[in-house]
Structure formats: structure tokens, C-alpha cells
N, C-alpha and C. Protein backbone atom coordinates (compact mmCIF):
# COMPACT_ATOMS: atom_id res chain seq x y z
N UNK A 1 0.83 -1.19 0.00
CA UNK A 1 0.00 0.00 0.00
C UNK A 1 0.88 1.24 0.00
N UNK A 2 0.39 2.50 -0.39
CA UNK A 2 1.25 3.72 -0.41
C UNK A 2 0.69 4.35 0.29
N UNK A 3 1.89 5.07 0.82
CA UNK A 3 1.26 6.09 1.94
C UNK A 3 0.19 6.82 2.02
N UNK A 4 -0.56 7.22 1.13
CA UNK A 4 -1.61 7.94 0.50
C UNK A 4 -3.05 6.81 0.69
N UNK A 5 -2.65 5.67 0.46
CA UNK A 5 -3.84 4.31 0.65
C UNK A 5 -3.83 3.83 2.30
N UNK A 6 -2.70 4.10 3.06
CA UNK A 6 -2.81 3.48 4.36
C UNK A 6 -3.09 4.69 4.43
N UNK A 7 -3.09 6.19 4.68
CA UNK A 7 -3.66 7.53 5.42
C UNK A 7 -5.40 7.18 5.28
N UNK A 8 -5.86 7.07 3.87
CA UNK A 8 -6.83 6.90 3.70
C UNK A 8 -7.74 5.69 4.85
N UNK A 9 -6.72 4.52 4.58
CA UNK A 9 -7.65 3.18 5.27
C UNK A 9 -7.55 4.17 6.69
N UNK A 10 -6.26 4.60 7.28
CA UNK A 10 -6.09 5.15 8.49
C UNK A 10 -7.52 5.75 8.92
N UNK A 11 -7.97 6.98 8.40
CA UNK A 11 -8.64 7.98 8.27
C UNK A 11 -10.73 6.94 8.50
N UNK A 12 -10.45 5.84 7.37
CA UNK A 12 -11.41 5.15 7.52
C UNK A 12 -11.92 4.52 9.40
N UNK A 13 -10.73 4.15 9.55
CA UNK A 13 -10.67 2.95 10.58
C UNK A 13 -11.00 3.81 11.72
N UNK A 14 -10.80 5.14 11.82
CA UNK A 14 -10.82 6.20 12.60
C UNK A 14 -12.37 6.09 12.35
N UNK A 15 -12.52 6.67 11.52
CA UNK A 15 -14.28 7.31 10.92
C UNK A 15 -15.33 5.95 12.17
N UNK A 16 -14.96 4.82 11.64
CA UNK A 16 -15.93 3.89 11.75
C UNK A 16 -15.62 3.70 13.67
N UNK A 17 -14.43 3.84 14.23
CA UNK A 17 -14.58 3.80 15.42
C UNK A 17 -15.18 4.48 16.30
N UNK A 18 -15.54 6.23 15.52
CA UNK A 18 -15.93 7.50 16.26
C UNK A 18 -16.89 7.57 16.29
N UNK A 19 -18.10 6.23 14.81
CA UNK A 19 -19.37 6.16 14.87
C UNK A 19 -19.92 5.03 15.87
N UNK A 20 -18.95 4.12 15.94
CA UNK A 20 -19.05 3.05 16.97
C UNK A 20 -19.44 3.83 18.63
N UNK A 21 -18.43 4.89 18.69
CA UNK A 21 -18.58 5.64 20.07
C UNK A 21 -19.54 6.38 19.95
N UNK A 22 -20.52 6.66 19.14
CA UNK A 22 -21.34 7.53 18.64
C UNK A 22 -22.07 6.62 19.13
N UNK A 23 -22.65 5.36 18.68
CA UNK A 23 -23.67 4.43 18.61
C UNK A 23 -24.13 3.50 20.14
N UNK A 24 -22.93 4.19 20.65
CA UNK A 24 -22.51 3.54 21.66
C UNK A 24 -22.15 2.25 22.41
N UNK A 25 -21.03 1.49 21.47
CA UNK A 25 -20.83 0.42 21.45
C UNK A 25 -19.37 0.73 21.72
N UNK A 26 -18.47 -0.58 22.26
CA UNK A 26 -16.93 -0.32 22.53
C UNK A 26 -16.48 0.04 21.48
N UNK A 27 -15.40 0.98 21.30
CA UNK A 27 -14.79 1.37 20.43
C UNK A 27 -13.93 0.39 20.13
N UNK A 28 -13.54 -0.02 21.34
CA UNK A 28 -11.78 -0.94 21.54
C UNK A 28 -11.96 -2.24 20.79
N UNK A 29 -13.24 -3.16 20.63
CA UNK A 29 -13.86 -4.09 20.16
C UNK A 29 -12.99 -4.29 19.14
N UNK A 30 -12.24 -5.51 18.96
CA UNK A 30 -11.60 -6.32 17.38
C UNK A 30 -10.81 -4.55 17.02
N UNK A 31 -10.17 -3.90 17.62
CA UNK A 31 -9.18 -2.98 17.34
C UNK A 31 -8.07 -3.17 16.60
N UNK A 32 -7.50 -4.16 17.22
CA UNK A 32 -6.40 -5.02 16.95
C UNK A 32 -6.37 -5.81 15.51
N UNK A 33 -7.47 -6.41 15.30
CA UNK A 33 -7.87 -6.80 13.81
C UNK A 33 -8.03 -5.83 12.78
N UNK A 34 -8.74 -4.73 13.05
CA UNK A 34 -9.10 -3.63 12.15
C UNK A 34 -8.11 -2.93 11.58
N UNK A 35 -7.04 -2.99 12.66
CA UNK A 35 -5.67 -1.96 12.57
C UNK A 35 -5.09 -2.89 11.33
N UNK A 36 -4.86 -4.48 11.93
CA UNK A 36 -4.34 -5.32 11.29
C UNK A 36 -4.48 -5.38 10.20
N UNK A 37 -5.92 -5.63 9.51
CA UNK A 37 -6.44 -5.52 8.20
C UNK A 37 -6.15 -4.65 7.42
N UNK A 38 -6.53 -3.50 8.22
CA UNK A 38 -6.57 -1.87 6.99
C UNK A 38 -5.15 -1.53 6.86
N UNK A 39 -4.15 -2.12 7.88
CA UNK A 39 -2.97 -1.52 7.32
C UNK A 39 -2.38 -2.84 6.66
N UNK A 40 -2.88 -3.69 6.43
CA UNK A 40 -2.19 -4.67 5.93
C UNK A 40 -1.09 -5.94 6.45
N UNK A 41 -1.13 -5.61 7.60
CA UNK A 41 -0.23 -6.28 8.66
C UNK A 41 -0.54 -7.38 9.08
N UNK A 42 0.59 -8.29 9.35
CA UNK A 42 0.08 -10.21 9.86
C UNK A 42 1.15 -10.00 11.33
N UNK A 43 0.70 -10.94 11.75
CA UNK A 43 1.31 -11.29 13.59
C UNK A 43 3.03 -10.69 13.29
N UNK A 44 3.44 -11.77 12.25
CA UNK A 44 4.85 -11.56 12.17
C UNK A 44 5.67 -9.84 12.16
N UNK A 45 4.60 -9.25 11.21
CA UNK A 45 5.28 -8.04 11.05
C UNK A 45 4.90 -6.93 12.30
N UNK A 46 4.05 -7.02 13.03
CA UNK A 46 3.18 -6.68 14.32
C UNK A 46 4.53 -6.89 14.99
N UNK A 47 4.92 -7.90 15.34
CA UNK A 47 5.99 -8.47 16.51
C UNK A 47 7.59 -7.93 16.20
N UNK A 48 7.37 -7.55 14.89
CA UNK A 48 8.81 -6.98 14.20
C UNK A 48 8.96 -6.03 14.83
N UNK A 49 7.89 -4.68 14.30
CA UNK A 49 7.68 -3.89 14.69
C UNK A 49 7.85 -3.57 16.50
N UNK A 50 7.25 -4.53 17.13
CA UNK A 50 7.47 -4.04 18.51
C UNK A 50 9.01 -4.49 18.88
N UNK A 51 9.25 -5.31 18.56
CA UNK A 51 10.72 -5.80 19.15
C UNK A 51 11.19 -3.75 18.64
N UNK A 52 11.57 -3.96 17.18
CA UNK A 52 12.30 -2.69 16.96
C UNK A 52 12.14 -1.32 17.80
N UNK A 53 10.86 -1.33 17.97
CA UNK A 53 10.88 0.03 18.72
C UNK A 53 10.95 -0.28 19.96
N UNK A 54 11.22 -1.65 21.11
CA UNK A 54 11.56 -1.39 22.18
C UNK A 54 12.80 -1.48 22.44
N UNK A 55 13.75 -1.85 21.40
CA UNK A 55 15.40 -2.06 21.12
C UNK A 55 15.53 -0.79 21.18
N UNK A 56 15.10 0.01 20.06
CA UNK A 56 15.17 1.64 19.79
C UNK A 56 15.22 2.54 21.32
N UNK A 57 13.94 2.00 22.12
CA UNK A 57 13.85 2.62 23.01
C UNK A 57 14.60 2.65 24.29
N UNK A 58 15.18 1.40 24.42
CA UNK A 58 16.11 0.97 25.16
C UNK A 58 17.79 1.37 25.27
N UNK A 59 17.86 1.30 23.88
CA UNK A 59 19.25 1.75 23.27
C UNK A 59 19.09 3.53 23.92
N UNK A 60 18.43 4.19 23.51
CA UNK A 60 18.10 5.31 24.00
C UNK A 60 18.12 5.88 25.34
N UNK A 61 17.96 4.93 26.23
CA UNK A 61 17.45 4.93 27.15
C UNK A 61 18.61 4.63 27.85
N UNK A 62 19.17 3.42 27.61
CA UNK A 62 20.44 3.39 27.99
C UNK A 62 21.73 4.95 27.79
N UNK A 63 21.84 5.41 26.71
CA UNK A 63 22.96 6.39 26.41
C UNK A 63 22.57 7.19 26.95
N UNK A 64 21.15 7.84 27.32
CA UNK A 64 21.07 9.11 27.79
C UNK A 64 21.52 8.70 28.85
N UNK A 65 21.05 7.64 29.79
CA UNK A 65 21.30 6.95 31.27
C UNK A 65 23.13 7.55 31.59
N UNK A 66 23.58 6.70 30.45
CA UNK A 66 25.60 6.79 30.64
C UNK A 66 25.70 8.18 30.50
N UNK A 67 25.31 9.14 29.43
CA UNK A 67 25.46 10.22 29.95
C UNK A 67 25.30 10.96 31.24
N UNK A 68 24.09 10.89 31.47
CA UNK A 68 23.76 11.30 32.97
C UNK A 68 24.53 11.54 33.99
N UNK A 69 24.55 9.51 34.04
CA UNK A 69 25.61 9.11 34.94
C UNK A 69 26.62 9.51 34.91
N UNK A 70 27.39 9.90 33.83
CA UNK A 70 29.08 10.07 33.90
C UNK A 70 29.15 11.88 34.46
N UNK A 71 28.02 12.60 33.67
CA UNK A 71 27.79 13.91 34.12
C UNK A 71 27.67 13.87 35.85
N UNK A 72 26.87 13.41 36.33
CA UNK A 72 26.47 13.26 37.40
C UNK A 72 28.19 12.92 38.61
N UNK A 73 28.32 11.91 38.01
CA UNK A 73 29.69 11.35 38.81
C UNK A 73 31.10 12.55 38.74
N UNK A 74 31.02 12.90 37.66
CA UNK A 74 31.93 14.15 37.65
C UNK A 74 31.73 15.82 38.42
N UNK A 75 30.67 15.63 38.59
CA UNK A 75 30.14 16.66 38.75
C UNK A 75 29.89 16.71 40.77
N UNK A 76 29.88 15.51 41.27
CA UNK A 76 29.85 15.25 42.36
C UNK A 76 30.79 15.56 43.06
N UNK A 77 30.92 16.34 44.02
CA UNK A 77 32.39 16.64 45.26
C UNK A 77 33.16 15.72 45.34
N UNK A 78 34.24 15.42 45.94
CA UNK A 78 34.69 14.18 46.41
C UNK A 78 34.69 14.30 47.88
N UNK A 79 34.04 13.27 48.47
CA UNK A 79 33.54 13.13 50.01
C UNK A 79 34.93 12.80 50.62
N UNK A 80 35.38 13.20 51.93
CA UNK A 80 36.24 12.67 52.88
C UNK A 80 35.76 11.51 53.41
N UNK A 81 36.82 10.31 53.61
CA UNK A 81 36.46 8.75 53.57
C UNK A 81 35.39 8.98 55.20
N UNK A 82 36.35 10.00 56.02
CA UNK A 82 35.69 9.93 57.11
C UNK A 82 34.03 10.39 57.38
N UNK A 83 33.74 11.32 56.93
CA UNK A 83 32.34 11.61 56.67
C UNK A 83 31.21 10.70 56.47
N UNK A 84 30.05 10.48 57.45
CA UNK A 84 28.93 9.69 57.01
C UNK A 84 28.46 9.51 55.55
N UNK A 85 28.58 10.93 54.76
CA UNK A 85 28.16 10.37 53.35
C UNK A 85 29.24 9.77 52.63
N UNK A 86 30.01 9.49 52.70
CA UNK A 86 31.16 8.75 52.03
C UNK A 86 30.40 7.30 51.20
N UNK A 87 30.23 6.44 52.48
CA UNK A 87 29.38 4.97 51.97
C UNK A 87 28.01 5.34 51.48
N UNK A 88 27.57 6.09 51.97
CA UNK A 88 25.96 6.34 50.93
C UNK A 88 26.36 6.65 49.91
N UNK A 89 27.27 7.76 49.31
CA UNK A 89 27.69 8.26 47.55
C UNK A 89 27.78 6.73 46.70
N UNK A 90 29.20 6.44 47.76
CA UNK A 90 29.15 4.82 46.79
C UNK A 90 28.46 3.66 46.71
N UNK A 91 27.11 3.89 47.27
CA UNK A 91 25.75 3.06 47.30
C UNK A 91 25.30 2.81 46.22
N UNK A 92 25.25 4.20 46.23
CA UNK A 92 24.12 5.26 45.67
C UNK A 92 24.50 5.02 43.71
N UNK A 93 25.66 5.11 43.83
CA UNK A 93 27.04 4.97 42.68
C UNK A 93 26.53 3.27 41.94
N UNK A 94 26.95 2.96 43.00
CA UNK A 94 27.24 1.39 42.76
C UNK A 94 25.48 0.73 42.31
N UNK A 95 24.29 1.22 42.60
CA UNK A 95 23.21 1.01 42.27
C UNK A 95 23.12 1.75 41.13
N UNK A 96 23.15 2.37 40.75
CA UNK A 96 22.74 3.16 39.39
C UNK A 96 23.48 2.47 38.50
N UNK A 97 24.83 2.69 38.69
CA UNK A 97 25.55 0.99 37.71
C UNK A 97 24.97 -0.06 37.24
N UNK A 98 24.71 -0.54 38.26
CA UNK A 98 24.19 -2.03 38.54
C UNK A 98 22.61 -1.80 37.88
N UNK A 99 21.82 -0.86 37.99
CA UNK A 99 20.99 -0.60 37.10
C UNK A 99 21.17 -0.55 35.81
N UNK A 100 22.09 0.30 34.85
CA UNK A 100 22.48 0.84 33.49
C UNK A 100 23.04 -0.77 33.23
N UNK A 101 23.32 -1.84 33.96
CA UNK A 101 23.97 -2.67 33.48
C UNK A 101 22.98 -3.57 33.15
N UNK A 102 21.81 -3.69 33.79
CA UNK A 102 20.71 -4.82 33.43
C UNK A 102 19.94 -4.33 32.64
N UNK A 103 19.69 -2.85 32.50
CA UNK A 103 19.24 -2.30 31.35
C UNK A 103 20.01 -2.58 29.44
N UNK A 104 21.44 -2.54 29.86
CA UNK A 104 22.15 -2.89 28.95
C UNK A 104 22.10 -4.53 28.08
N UNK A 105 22.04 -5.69 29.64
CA UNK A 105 21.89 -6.68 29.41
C UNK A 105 20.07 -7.08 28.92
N UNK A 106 19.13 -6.10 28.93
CA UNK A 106 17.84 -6.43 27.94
C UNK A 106 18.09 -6.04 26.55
N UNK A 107 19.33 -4.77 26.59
CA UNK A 107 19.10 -4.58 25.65
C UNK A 107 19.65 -5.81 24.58
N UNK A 108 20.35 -6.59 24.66
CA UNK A 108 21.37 -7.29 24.27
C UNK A 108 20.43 -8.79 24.31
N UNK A 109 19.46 -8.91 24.85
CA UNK A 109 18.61 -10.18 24.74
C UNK A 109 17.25 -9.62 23.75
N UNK A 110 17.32 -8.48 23.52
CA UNK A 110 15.88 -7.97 22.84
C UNK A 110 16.03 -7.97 21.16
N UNK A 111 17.97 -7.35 21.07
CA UNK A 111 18.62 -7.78 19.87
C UNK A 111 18.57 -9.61 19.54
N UNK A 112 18.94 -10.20 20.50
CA UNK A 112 18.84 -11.63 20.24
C UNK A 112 17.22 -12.37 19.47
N UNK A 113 16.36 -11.80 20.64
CA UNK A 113 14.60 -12.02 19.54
C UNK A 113 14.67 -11.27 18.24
N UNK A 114 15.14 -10.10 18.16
CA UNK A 114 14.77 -9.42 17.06
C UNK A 114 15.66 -10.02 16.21
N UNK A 115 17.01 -10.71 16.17
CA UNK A 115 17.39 -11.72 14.79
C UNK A 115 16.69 -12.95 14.85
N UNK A 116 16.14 -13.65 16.11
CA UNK A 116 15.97 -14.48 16.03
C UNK A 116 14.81 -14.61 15.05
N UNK A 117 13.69 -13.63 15.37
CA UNK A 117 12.36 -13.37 14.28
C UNK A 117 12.98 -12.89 13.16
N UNK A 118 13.73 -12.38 12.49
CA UNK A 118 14.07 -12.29 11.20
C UNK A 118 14.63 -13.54 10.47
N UNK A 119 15.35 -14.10 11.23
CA UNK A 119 15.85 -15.41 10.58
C UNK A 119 14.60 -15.97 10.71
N UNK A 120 13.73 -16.76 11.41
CA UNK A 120 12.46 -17.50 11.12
C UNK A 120 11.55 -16.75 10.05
N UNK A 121 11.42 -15.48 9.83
CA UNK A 121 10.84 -14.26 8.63
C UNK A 121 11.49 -15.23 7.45
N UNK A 122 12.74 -14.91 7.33
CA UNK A 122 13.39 -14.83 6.26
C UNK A 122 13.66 -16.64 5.84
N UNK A 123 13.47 -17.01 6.75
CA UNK A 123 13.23 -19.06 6.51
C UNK A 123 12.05 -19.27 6.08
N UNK A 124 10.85 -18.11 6.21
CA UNK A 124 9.76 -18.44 5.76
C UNK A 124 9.11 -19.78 6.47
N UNK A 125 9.52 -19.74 7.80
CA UNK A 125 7.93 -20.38 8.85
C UNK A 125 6.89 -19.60 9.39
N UNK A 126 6.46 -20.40 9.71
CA UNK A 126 5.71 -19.47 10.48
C UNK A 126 4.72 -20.34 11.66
């Protein structure tokens, strides 16, 4: 379809949901199918699609994170060992790490589904 034929179905799928809420019946009803249909889409390419944009989002999510963090860590005083906040900074440090790192490690299993569904795409199972 061209962009001009999915705006259109778009525009449709809209129309018929706003009369549904009009009529007063669920809007949400077989949503998922309607979307599916009018834009032309099957399970496989549905699931493509989400893997990619939560890789996207993640990846994202991660770099701004390392930025932050490295801003943040530089930007911090350096505490005297003796001082009560000394062990809270490097808590505090050592958790946000340990966060950016399991964030890192989804990102790196989310890449793994997303070849894994292209190679089964591209083997043509289904």
C-alpha cells in the first residue's frame, strides 16, 4: 500500500470507530484486527515492529542513562572517607551501575529475539 492508501484506510478505521462511540458500542472491540487488516499487517510483522521500537527505546534509554551518569559522577564533590556520606555516595554509585547494566543486558537479549524473528521471517515459517 502507499502512503496515501494506508492515510486513507487510516482515516477510515478512525471514521468507523468515532461512529461506533457515537452508537454507543466499545470502540476498543476487534481494534487489533481492524488496525491489522486496513494496514495490511500479519502477527509476524506486528511483533517486528514491537521488538524494533523497544530495542530503539532501550538503546536510548540506555545512552542518555551513561550520559547522565558520567555527568552526574563528575560533577559530584569528592567526600572525605571519614564523613557519614562517604558509603551512601558509593551506594548510591554502585546502584545506578548495577541498574544501566541490566538495562544494557535487555538490551542485548531484545537484539537476540529481534534476529531471532528475522531469521524465522526470512526461513519463511511461520
Amino acid at each position: 500500500m502507499s502512503l496515501k492508501e494506508n492515510f486513507r484506510a487510516g482515516c477510515g478505521l478512525v471514521k468507523r470507530r468515532a461512529q461506533m462511540f457515537a452508537a454507543g458500542q466499545d470502540p476498543y472491540e476487534g481494534l487489533q484486527n481492524d488496525v491489522e487488516y486496513t494496514l495490511g499487517l500479519d502477527n509476524q510483522a506486528m511483533s517486528v515492529m514491537g521488538i524494533v521500537t523497544s530495542f530503539v527505546a532501550l538503546v536510548i534509554t540506555v545512552a542518555i542513562g551513561v550520559i547522565i551518569l558520567a555527568n552526574v559522577q563528575s560533577a559530584m564533590p569528592a567526600i572525605n572517607e571519614s564523613s557519614p556520606y562517604y558509603a551512601l555516595q558509593g551506594t548510591i554509585e554502585q546502584s545506578a551501575v548495577s541498574g544501566y547494566a541490566l538495562i544494557s543486558i535487555v538490551v542485548i537479549i531484545v537484539a537476540a529475539g529481534a534476529i531471532m524473528i528475522a531469521i524465522r521471517i526470512i526461513g519463511g515459517d511461520n
